[in-house]
N, C-alpha and C. Protein backbone atom coordinates (compact mmCIF):
# COMPACT_ATOMS: atom_id res chain seq x y z
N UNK A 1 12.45 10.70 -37.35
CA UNK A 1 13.11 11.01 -36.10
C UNK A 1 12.38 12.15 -35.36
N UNK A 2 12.20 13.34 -36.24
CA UNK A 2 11.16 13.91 -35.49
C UNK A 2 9.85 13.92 -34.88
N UNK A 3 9.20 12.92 -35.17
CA UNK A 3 7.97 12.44 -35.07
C UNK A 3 7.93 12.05 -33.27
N UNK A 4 9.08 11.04 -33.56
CA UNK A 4 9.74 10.56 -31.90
C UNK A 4 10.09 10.91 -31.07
N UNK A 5 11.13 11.98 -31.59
CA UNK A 5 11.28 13.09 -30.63
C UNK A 5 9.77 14.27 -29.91
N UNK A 6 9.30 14.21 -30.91
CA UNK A 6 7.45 14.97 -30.61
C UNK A 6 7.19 14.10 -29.41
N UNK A 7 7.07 12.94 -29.54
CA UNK A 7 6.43 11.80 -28.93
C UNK A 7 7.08 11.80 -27.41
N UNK A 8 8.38 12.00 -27.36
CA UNK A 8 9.36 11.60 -26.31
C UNK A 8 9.25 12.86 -25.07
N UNK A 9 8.87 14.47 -25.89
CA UNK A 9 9.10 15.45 -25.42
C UNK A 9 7.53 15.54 -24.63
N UNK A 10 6.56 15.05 -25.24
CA UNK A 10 5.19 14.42 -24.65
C UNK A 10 5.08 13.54 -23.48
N UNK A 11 6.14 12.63 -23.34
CA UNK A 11 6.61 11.51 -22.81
C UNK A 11 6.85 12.34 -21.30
N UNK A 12 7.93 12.99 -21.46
CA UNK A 12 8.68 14.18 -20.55
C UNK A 12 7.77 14.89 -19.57
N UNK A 13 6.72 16.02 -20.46
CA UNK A 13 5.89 16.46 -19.94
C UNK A 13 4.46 15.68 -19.23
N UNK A 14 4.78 14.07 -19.19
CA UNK A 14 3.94 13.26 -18.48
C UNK A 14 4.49 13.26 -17.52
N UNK A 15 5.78 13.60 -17.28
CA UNK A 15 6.27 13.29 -15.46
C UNK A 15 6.25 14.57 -14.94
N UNK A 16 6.03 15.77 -15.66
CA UNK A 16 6.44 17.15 -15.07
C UNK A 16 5.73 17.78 -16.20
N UNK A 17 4.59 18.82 -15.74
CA UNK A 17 4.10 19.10 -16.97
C UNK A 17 4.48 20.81 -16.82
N UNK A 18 5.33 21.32 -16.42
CA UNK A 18 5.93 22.66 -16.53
C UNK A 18 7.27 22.29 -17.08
N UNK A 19 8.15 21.85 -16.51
CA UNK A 19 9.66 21.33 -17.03
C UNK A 19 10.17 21.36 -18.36
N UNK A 20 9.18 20.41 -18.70
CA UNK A 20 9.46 20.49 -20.60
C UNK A 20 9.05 21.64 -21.47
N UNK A 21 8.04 22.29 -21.13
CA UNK A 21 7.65 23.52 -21.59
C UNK A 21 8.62 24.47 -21.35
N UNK A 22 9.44 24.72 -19.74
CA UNK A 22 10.48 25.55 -19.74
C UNK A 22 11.64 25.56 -20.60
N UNK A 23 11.67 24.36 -20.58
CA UNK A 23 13.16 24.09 -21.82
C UNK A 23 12.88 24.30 -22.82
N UNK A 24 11.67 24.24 -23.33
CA UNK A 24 10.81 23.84 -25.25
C UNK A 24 11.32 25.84 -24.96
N UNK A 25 10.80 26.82 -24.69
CA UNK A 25 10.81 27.77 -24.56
C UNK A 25 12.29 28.30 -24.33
N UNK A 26 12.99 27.78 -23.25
CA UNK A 26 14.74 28.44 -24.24
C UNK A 26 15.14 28.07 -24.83
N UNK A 27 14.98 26.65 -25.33
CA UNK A 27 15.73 26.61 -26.46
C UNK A 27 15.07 27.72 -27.96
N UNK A 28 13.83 27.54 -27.51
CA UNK A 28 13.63 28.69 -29.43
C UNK A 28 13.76 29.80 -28.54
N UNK A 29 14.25 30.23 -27.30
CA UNK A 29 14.57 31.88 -27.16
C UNK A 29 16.35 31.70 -27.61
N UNK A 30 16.72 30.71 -27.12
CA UNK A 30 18.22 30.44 -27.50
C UNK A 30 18.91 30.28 -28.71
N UNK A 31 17.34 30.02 -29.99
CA UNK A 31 17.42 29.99 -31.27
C UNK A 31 18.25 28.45 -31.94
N UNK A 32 17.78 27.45 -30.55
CA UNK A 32 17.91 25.95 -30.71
C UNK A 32 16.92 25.35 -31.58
N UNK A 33 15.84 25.83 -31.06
CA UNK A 33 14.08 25.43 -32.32
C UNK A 33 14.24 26.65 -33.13
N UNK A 34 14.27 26.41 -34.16
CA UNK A 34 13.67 27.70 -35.14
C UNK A 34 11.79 27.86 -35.85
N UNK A 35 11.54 28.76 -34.19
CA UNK A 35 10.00 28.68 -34.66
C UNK A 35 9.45 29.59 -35.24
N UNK A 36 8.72 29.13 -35.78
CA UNK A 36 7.95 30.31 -36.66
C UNK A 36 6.34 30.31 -36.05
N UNK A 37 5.15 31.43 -36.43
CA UNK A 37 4.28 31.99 -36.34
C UNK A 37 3.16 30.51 -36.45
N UNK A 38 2.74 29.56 -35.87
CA UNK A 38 2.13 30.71 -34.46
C UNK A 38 2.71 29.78 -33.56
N UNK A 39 3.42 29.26 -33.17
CA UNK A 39 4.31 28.97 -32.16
C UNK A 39 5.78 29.43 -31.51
N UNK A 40 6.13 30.97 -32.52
CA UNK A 40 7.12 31.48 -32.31
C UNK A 40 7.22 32.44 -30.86
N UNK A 41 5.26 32.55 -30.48
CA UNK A 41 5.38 33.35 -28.98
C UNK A 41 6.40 32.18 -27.83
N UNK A 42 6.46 31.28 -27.69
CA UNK A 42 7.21 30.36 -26.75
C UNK A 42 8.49 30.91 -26.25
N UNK A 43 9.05 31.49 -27.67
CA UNK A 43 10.54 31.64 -27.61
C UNK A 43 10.68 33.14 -26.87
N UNK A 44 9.51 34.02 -26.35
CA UNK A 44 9.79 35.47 -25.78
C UNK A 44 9.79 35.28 -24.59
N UNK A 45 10.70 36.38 -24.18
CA UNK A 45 11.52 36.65 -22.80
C UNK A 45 10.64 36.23 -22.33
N UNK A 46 8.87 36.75 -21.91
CA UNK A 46 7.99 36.75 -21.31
C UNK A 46 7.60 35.16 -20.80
N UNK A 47 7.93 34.80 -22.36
CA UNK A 47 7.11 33.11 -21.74
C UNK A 47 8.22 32.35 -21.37
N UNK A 48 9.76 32.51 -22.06
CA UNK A 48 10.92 31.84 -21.35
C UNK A 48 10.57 32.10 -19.26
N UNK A 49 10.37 33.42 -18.82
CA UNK A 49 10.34 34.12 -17.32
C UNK A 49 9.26 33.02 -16.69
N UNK A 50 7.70 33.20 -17.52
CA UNK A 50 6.90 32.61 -16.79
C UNK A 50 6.79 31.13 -16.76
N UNK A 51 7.20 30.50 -17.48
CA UNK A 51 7.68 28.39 -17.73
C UNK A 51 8.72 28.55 -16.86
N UNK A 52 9.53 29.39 -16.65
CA UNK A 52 10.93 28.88 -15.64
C UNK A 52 10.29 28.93 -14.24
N UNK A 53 9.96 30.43 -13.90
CA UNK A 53 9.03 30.40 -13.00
C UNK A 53 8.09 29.10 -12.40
N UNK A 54 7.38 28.91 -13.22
CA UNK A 54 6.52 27.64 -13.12
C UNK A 54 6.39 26.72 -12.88
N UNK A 55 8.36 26.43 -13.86
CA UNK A 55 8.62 24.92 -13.65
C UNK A 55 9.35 24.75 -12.48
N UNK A 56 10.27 25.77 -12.42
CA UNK A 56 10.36 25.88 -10.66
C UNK A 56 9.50 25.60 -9.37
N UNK A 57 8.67 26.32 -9.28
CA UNK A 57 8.10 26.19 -8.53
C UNK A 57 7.34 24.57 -8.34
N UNK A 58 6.67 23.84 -9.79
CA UNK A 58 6.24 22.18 -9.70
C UNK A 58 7.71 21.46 -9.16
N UNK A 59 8.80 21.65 -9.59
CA UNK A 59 9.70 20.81 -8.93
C UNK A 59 9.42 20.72 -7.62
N UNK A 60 9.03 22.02 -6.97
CA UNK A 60 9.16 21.98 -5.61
C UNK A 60 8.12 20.81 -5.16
N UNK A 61 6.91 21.98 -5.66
CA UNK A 61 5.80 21.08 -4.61
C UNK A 61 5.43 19.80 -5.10
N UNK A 62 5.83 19.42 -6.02
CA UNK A 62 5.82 17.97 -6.54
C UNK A 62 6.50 16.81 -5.16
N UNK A 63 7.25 17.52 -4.55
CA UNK A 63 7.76 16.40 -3.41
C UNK A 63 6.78 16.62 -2.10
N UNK A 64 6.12 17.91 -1.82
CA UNK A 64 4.89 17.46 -1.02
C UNK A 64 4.15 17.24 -0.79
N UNK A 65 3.64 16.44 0.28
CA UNK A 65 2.80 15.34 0.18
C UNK A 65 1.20 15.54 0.00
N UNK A 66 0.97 16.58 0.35
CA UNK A 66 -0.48 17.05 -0.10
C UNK A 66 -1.14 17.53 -2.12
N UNK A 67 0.18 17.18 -2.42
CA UNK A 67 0.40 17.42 -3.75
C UNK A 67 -0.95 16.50 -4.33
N UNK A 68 -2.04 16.84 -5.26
CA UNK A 68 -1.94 16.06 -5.71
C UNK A 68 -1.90 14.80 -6.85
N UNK A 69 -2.13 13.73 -7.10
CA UNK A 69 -1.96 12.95 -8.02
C UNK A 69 -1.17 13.68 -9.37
N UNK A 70 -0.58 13.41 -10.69
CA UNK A 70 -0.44 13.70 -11.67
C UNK A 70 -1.48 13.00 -12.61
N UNK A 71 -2.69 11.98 -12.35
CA UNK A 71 -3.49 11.47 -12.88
C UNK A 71 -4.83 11.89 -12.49
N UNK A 72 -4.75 12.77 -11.90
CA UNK A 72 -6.28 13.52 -11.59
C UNK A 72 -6.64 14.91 -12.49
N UNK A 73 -7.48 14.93 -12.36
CA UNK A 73 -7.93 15.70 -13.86
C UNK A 73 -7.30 16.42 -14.14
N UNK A 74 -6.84 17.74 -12.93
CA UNK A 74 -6.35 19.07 -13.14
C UNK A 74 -5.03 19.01 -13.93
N UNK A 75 -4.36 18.01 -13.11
CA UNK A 75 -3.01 17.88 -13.54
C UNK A 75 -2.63 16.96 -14.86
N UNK A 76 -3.44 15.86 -15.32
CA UNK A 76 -3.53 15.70 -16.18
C UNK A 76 -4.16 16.36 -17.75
N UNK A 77 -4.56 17.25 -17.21
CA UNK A 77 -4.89 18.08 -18.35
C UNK A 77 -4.00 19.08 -18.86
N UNK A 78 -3.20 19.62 -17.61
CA UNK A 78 -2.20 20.00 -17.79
C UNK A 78 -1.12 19.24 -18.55
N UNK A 79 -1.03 18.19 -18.58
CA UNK A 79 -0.20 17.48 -18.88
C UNK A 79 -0.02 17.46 -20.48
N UNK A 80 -1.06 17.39 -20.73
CA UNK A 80 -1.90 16.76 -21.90
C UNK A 80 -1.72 18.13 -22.93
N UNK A 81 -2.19 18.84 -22.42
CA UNK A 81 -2.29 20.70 -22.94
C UNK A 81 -0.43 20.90 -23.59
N UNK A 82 0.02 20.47 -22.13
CA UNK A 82 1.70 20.83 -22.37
C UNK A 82 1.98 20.25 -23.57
N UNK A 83 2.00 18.55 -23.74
CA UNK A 83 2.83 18.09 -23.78
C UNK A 83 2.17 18.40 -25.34
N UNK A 84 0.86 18.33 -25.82
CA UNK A 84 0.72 18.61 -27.19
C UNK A 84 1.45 20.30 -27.37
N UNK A 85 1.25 21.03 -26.58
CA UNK A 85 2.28 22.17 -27.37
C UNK A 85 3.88 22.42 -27.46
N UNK A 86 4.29 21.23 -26.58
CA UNK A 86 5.95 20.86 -26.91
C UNK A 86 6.23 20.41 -28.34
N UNK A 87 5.03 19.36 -28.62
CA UNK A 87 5.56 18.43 -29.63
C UNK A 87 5.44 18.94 -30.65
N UNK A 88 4.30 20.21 -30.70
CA UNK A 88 3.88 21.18 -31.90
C UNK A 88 5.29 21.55 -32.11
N UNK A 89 6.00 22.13 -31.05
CA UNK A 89 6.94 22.96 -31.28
C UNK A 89 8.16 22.17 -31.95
N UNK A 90 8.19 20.88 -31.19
CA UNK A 90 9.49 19.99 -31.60
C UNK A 90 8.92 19.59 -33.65
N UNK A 91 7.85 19.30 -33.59
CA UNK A 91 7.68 19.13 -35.02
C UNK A 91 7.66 20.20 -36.22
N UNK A 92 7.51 21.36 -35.49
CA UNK A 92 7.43 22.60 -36.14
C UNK A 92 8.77 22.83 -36.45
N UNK A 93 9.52 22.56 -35.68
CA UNK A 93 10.93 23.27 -35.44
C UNK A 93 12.13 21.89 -36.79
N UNK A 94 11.33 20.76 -36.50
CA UNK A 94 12.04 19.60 -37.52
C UNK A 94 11.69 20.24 -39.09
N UNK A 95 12.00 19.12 -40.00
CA UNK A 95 11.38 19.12 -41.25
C UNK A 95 10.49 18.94 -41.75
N UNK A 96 9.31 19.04 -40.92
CA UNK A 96 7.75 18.75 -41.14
C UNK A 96 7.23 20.31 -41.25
N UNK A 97 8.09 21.01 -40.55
CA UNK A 97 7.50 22.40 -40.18
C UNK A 97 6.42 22.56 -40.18
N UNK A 98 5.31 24.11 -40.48
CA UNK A 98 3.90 23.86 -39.86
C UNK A 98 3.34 22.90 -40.15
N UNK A 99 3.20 21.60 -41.17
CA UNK A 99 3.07 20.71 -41.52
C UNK A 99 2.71 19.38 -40.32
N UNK A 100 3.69 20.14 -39.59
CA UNK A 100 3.76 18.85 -38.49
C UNK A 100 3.24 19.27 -36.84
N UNK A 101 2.20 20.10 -36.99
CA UNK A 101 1.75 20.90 -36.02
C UNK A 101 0.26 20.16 -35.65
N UNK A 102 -0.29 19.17 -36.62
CA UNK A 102 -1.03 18.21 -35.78
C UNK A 102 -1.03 16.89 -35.29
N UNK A 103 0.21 16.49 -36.30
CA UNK A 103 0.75 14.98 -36.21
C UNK A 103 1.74 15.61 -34.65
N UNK A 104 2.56 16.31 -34.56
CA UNK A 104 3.32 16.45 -33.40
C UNK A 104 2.28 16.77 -32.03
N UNK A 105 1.04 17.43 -32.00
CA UNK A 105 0.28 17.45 -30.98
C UNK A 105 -0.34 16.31 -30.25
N UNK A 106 -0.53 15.60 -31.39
CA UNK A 106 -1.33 14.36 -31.35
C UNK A 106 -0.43 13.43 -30.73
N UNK A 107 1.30 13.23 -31.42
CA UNK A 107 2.07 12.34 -30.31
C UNK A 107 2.31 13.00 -29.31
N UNK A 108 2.23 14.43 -28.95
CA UNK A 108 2.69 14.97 -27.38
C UNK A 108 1.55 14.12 -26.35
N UNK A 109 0.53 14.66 -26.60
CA UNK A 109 -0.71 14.21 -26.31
C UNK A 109 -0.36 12.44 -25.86
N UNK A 110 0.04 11.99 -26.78
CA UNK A 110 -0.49 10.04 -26.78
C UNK A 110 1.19 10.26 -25.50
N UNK A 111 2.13 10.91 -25.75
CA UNK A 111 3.46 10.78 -24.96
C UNK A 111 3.10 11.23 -23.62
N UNK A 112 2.42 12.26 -23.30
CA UNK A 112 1.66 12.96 -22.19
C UNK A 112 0.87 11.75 -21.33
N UNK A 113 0.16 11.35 -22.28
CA UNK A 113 -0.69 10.13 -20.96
C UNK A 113 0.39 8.62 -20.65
N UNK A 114 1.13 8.40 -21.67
CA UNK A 114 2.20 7.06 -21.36
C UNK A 114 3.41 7.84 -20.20
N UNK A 115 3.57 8.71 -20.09
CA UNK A 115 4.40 9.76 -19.42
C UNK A 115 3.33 9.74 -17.92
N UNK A 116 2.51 10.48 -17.86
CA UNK A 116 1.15 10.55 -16.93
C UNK A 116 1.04 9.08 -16.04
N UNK A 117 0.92 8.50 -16.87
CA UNK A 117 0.16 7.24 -16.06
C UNK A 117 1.58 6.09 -15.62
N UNK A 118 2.44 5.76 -16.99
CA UNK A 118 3.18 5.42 -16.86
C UNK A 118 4.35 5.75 -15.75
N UNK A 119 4.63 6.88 -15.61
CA UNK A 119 5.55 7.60 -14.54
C UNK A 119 4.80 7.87 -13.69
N UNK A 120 3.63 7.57 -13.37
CA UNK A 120 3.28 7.24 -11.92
C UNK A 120 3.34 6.18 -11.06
N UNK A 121 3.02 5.15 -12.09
CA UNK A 121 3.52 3.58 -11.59
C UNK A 121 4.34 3.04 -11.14
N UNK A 122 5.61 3.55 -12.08
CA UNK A 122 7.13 3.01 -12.12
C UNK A 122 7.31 3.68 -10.63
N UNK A 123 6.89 5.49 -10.49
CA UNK A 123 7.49 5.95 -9.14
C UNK A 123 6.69 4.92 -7.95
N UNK A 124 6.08 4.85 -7.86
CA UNK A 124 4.59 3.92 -6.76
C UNK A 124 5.32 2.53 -6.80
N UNK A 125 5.94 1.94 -7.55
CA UNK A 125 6.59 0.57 -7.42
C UNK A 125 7.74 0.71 -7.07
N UNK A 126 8.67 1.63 -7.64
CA UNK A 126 9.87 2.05 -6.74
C UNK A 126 9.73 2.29 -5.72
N UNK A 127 9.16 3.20 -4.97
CA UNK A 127 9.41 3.53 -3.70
C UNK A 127 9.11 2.17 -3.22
N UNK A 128 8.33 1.61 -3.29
CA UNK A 128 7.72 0.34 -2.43
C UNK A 128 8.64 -0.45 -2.98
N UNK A 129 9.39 -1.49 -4.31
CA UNK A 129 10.46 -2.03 -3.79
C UNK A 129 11.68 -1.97 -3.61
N UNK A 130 12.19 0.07 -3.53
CA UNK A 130 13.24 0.17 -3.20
C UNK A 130 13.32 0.85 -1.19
N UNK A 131 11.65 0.85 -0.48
CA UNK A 131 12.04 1.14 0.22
C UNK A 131 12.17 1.95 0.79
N UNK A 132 12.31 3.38 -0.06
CA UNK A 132 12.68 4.40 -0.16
C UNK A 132 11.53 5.56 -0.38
N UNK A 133 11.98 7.10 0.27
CA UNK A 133 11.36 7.70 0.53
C UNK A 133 10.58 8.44 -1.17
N UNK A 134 9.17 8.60 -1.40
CA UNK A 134 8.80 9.17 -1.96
C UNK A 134 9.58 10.30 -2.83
N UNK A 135 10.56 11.20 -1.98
CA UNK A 135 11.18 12.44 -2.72
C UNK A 135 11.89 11.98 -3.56
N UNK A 136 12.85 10.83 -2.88
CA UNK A 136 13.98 10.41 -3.21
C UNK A 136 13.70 9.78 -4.94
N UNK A 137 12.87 8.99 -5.05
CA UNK A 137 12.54 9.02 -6.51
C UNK A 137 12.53 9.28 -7.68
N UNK A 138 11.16 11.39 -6.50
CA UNK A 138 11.00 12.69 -7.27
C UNK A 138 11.92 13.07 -7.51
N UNK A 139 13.18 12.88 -7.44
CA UNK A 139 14.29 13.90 -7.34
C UNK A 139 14.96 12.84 -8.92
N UNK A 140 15.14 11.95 -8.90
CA UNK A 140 15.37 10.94 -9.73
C UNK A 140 14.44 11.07 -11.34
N UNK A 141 13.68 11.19 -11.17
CA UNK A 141 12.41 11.77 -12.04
C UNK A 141 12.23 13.29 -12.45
N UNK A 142 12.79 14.29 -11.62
CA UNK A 142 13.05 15.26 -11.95
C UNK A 142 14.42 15.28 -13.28
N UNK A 143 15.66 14.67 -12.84
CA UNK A 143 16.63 14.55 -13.72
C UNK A 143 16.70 14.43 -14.60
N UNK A 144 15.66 13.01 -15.04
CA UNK A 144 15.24 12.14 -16.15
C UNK A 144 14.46 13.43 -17.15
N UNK A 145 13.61 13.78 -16.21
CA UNK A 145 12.43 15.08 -17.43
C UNK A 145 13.71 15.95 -17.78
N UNK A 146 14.18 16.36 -16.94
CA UNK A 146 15.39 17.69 -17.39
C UNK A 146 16.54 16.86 -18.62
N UNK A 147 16.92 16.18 -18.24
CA UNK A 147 17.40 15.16 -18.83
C UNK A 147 17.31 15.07 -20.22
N UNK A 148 15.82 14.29 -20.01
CA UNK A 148 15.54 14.29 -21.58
C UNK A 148 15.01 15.28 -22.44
N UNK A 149 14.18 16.16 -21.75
CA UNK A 149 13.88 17.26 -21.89
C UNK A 149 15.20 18.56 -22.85
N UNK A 150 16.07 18.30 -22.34
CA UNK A 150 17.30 18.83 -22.46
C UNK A 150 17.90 18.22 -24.22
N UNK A 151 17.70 16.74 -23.64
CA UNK A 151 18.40 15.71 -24.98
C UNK A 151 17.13 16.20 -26.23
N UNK A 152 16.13 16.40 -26.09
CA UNK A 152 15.39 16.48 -27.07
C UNK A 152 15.57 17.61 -27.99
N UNK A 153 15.30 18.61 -26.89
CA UNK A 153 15.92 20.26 -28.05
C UNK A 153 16.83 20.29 -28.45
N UNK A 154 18.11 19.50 -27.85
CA UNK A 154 19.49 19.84 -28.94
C UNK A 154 19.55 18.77 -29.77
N UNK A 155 18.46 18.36 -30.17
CA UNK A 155 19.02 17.37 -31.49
C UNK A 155 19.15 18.16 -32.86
N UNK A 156 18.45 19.37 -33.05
CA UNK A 156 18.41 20.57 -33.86
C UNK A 156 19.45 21.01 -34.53
């Protein structure tokens, strides 16, 4: 189960690659993940401030239009970076503990590009056969990351 959850929280940080990191980070400040060394910096005030910060701010500009791609390098690397240090954390924090700090990178990572590429498509075919405005989607896709993002840390 934890393996999946690694995978899913990877998944997450393919549609939003600040979002899931903000949450991965209160929950072990909230003492939801119980992390230990060397992924226990996540859980300080400092990095809870600067991921909220962060992920704030991508919600925003994620809806304008000069934004761009989530499949172009910058942002996919970002993606990729995140989503393997969520899954570190989600596997660290399961019964694999440090144990599971390369098998969990490795599914953030594989969840990061099906997340990446995948949640770019689905949004690009929605709008076009629902019609509907670009944000309207983002805003839909925002939920879903918070969402699951959310569902993933409290399985703990």
């Amino acid at each position: 189960m934890i393996l999946l959850l690694a995978f899913f929280i990877g998944l997450f940080t393919g549609l939003r690659s600040l979002t899931p990191p903000a949450i991965t980070a209160w929950a072990a400040y909230l003492g939801w993940l119980k992390l230990h060394s060397p992924l226990a910096w996540i859980g300080s005030t400092w990095a809870v401030g600067l991921y909220t910060l962060l992920a704030l701010g991508e919600l925003v500009a994620d809806k304008l239009p000069k934004t761009p791609s989530r499949t172009a390098p910058p942002g996919l690397i970002a993606r990729l970076a995140m989503g393997g240090l969520c899954a570190a954390c989600i596997a660290m924090a399961g019964e694999l503990g440090n144990q599971g700090l390369i098998i969990g990178t490795i599914l953030g990572i594989v969840g990061a590009l099906v997340g990446g590429f995948g949640g770019y498509q689905v949004r690009k075919r929605l709008v076009q056969a629902l019609d509907m405005p670009d944000y309207v989607i983002a805003l839909v896709e925002d939920a879903i990351t918070i969402g699951g993002s959310l569902w993933v840390v409290t399985r703990f």
